[in-house]
Every structure is written in C-alpha cells, then in structure tokens.
N, C-alpha and C. Protein backbone atom coordinates (compact mmCIF):
# COMPACT_ATOMS: atom_id res chain seq x y z
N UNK A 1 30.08 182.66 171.51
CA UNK A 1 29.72 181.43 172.19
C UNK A 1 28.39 180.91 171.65
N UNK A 2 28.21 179.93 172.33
CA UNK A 2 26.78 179.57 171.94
C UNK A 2 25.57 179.60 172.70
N UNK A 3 24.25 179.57 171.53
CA UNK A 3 23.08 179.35 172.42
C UNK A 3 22.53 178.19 173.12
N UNK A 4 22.06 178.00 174.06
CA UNK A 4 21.78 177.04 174.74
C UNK A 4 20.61 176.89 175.50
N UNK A 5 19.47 175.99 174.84
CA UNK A 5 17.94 176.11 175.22
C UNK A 5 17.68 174.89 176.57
N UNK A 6 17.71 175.41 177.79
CA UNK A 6 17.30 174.47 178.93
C UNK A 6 16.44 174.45 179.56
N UNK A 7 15.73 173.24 179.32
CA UNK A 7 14.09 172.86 179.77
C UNK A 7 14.28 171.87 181.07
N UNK A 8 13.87 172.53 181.81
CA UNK A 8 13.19 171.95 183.50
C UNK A 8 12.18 172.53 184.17
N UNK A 9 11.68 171.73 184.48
CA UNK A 9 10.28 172.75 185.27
C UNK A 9 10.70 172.19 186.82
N UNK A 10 12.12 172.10 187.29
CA UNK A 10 12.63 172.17 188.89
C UNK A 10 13.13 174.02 188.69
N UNK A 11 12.76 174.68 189.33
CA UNK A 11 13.28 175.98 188.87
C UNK A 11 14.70 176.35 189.47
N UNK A 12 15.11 176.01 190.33
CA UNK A 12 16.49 175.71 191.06
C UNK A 12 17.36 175.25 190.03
N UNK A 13 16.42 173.74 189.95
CA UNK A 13 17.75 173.10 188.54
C UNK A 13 18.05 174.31 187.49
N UNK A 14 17.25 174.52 186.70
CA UNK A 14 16.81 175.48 185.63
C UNK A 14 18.13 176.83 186.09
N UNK A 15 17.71 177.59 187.11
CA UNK A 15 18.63 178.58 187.56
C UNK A 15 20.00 178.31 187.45
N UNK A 16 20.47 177.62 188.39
CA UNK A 16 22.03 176.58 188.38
C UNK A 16 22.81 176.40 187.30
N UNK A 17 21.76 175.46 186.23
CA UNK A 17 22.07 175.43 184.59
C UNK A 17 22.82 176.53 184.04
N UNK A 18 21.52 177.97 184.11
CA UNK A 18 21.42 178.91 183.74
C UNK A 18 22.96 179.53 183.83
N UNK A 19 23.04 179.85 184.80
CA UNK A 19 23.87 180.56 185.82
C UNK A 19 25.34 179.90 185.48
N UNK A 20 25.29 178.29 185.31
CA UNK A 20 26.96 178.23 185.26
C UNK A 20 26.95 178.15 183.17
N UNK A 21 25.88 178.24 182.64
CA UNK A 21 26.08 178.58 181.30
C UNK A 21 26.88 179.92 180.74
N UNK A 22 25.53 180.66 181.57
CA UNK A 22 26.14 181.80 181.48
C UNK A 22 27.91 182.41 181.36
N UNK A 23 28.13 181.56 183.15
CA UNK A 23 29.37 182.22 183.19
C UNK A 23 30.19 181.87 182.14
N UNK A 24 30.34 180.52 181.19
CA UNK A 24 31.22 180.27 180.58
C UNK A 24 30.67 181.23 179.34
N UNK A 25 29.76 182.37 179.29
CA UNK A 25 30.09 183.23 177.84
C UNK A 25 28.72 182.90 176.96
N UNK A 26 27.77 181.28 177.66
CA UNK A 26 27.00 181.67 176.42
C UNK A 26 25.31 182.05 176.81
N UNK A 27 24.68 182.16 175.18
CA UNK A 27 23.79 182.96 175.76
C UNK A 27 22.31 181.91 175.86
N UNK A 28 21.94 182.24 177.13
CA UNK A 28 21.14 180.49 177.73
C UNK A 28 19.42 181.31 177.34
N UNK A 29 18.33 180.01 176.57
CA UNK A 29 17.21 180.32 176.44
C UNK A 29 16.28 179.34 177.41
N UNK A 30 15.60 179.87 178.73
CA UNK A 30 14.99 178.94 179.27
C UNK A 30 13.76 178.05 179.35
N UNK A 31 13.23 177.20 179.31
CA UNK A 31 12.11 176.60 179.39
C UNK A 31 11.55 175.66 180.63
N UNK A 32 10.13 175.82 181.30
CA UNK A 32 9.69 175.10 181.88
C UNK A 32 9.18 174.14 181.43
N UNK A 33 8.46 173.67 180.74
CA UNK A 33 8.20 172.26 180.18
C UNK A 33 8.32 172.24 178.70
N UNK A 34 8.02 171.12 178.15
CA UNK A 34 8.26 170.26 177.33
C UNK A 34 7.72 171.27 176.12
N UNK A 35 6.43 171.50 175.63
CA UNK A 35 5.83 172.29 174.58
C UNK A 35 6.69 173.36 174.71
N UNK A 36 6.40 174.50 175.81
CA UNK A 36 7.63 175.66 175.42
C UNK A 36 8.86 175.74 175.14
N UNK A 37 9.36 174.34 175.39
CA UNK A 37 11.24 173.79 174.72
C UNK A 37 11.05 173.58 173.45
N UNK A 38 9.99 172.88 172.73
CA UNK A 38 9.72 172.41 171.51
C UNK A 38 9.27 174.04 171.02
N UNK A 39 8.60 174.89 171.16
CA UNK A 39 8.13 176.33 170.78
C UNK A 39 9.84 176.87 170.57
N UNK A 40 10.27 176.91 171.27
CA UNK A 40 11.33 178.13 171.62
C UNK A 40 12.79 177.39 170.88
N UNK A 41 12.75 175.98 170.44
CA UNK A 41 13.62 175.50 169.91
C UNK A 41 13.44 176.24 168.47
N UNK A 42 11.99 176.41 167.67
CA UNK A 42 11.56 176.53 166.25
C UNK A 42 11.97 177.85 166.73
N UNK A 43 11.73 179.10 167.38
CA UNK A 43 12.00 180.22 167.13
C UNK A 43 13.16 180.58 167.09
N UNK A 44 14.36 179.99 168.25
CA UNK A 44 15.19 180.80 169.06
C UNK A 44 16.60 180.14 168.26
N UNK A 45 16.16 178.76 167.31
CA UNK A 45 17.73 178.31 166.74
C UNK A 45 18.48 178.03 167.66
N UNK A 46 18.42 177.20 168.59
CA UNK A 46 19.66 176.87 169.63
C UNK A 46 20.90 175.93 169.03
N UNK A 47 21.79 176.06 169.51
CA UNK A 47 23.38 175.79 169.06
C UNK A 47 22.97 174.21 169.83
N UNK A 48 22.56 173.68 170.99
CA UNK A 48 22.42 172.73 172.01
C UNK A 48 20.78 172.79 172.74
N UNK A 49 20.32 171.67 173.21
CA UNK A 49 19.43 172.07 173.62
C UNK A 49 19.84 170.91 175.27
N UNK A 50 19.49 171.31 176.23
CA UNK A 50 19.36 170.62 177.23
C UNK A 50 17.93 170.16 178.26
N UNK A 51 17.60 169.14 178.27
CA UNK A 51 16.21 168.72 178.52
C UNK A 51 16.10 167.82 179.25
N UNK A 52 15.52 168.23 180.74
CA UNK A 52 14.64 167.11 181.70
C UNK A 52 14.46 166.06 181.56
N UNK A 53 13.91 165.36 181.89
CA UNK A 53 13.12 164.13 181.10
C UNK A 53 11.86 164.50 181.67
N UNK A 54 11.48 164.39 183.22
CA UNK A 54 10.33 164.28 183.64
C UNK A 54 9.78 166.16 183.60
N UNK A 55 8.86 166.40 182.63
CA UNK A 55 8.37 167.72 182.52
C UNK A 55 7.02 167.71 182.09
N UNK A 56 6.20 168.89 182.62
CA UNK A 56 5.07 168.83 181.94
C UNK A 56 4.84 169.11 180.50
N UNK A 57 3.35 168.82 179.98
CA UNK A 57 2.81 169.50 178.83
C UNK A 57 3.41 168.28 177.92
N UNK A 58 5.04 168.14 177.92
CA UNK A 58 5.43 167.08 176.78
C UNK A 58 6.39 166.63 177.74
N UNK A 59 7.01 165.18 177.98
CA UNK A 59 8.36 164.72 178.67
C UNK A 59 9.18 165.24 177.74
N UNK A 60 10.32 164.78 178.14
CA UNK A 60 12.02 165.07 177.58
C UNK A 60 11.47 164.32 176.58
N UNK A 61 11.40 162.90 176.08
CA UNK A 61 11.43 162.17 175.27
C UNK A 61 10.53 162.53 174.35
N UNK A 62 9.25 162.78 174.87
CA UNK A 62 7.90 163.10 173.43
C UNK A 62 9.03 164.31 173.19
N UNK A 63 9.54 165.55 173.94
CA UNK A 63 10.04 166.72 173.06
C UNK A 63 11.20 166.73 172.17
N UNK A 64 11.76 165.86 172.56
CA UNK A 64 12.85 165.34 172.16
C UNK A 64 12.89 164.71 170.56
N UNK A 65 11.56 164.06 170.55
CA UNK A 65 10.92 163.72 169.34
C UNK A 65 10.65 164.09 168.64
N UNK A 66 9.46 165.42 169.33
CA UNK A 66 8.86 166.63 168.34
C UNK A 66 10.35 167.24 167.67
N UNK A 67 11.78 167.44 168.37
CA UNK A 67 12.14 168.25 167.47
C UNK A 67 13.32 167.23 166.75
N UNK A 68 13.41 166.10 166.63
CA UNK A 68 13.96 165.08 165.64
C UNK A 68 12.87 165.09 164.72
N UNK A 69 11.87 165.49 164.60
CA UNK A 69 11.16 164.84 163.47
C UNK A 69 10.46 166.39 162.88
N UNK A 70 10.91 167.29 163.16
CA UNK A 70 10.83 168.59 162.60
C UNK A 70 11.43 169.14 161.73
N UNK A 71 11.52 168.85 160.27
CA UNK A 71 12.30 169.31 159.16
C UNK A 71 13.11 170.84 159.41
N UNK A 72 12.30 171.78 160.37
CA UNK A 72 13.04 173.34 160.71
C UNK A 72 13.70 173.12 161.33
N UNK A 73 14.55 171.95 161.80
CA UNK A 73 15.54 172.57 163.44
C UNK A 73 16.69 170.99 162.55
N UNK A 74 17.70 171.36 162.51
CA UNK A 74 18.88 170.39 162.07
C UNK A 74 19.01 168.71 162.76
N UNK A 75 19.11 168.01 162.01
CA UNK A 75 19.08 166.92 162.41
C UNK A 75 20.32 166.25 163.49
N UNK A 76 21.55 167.56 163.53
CA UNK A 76 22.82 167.45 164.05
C UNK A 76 22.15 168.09 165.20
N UNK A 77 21.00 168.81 165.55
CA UNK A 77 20.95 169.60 166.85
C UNK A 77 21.24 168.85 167.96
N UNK A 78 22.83 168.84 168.69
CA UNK A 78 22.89 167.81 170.24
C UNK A 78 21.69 168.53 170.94
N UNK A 79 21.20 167.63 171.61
CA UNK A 79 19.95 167.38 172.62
C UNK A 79 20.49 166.51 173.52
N UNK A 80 20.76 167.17 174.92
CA UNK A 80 21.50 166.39 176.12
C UNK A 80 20.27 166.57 176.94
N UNK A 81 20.10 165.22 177.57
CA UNK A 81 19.21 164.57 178.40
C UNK A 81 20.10 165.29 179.94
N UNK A 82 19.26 165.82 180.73
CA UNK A 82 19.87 165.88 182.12
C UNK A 82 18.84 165.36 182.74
N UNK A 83 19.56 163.92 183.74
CA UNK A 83 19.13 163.20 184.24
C UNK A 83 19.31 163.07 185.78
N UNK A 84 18.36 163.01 186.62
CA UNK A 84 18.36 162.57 187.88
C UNK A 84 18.35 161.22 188.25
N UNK A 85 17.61 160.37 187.50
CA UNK A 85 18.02 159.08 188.13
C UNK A 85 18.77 158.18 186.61
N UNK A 86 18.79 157.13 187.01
CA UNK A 86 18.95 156.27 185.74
C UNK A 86 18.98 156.19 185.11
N UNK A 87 19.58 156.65 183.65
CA UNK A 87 18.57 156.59 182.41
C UNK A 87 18.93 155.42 181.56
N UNK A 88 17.29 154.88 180.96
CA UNK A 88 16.89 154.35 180.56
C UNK A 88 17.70 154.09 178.68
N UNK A 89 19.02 153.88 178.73
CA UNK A 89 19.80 154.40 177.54
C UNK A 89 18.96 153.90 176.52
N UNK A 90 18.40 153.01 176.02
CA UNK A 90 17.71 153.03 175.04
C UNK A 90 16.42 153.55 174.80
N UNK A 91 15.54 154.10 176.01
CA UNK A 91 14.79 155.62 175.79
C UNK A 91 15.51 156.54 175.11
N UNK A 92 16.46 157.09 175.68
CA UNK A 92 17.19 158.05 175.24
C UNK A 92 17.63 158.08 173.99
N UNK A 93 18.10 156.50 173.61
CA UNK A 93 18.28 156.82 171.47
C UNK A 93 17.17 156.79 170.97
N UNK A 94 16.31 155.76 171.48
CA UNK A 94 14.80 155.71 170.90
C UNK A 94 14.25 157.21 170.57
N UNK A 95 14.64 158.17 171.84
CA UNK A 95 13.93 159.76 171.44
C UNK A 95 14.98 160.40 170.61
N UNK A 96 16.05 160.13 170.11
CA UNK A 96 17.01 160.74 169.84
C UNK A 96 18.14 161.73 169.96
N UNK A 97 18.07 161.37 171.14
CA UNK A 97 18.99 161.73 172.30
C UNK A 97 20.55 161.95 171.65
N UNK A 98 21.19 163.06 171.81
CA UNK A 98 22.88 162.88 171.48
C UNK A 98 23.77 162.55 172.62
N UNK A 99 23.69 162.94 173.73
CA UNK A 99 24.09 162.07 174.56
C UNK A 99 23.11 162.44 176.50
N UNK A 100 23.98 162.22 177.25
CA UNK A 100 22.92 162.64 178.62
C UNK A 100 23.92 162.78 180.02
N UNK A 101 23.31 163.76 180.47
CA UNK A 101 24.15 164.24 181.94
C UNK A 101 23.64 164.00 182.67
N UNK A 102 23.93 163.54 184.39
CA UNK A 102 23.36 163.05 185.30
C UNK A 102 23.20 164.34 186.02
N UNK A 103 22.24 164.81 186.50
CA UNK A 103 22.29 166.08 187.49
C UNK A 103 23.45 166.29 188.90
N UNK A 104 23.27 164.91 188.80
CA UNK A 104 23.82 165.15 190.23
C UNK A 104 25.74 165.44 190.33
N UNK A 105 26.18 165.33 188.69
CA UNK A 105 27.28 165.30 188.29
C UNK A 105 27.18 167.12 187.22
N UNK A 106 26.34 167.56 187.33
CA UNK A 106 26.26 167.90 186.15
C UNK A 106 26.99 169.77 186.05
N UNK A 107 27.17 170.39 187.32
CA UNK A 107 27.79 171.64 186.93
C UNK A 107 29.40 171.12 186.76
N UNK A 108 30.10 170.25 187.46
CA UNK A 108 31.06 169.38 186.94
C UNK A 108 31.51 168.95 185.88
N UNK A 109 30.74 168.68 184.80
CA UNK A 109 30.85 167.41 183.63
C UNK A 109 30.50 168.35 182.88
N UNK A 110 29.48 169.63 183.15
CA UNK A 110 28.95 170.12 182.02
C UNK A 110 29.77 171.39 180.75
N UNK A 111 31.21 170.96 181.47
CA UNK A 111 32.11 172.10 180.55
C UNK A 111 32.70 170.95 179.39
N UNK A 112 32.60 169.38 179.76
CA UNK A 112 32.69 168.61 178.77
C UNK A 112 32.28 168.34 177.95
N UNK A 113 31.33 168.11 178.36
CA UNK A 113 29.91 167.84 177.18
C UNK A 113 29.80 168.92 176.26
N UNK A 114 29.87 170.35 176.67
CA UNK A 114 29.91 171.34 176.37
C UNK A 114 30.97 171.60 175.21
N UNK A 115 32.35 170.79 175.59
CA UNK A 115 33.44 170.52 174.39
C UNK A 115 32.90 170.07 173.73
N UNK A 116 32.66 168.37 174.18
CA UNK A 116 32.28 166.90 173.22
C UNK A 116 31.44 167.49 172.03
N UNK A 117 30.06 168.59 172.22
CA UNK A 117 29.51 168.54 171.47
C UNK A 117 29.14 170.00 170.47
N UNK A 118 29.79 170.95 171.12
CA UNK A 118 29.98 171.97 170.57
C UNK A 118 31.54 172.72 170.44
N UNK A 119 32.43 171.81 170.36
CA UNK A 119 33.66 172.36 170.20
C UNK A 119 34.04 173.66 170.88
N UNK A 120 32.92 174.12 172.15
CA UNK A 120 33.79 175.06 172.65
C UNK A 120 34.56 174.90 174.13
C-alpha cells in the first residue's frame, strides 16, 4: 500500500485520518503543522500527502508551495487539501493543489480520492 503524510494541528482530525488510513493497509506519516509536513515530506518520500490549510509555522498553501517548488520531492506528488470550510479553488491551484476533501465529508470520500489518485 501506500505512504501517506497528514498534516493537521486539530489532533482529533489528525487521529481519525490516521486511523481510517491505516485500516485500509497503508502506512500513515503524521504532522502537526506546516514546516514539519514540508521536513517529513523531504525525508519520509510520501506516495500522497494530505494537508490542512489553516496550520501553524507554514499554512497548507505556503507548504504546499515549499514542496511544488522543491526539485527532491516529484512534481506528480498528489497533495489533497482537507478542508473545513470553503475552499477558495483558485488558492488551491495557485498552491498547487491536486485536488481537495471537505472534512466534513471526508472518512466517506476518502477511499475515492484514495483511488482517483493513487490507483489503490
């Protein structure tokens, strides 16, 4: 299966994520804010990365950035926005966003996305 790096600094959200990643088989790397998602993306090689928007140290979007514009981490890396309110869709391409989940939809939807963008 795959790896899967998820940055929230709600620690509930974060757990939940965790937890229904897990069960489907893969192996989940966690982050509370923004710099340690961008750190742990360069070390850990994630298959997907999943990211907050509102986080400390860096938002979803500045991190989101840092690792589009980082020659070490693939330019194909999906980076899914999990979102609580609205999002702002052209923030989201502007940071380079591959696509975005609404939280409030999201242990639901998230075995799709999970297809859509990693074929498993």
């Amino acid at each position: 299966m795959a790896r899967i790096l998820v940055a929230d600094d709600d620690t509930a959200s974060l757990d939940v994520i965790a937890l229904a990643l897990s069960a489907e088989g893969h192996e989940v790397v966690c982050a509370s804010n923004g710099q340690e998602a961008y750190e742990l993306a360069l070390s850990e090689n994630p298959d997907m990365v999943l990211l907050d928007i509102m986080m400390p140290v860096y938002n979803g979007y500045e991190t989101c950035e840092l690792m589009r514009h980082d020659p070490s981490l693939s330019p194909t890396l999906p980076i899914i926005f999990l979102t609580s309110m609205d999002a702002d869709k052209r923030m989201l391409m502007k940071a380079g966003a591959t696509d975005h989940l609404p939280k409030r939809h999201m242990v639901q939807d998230l075995r799709e996305v999970l297809s859509r963008h990693l074929g498993a």
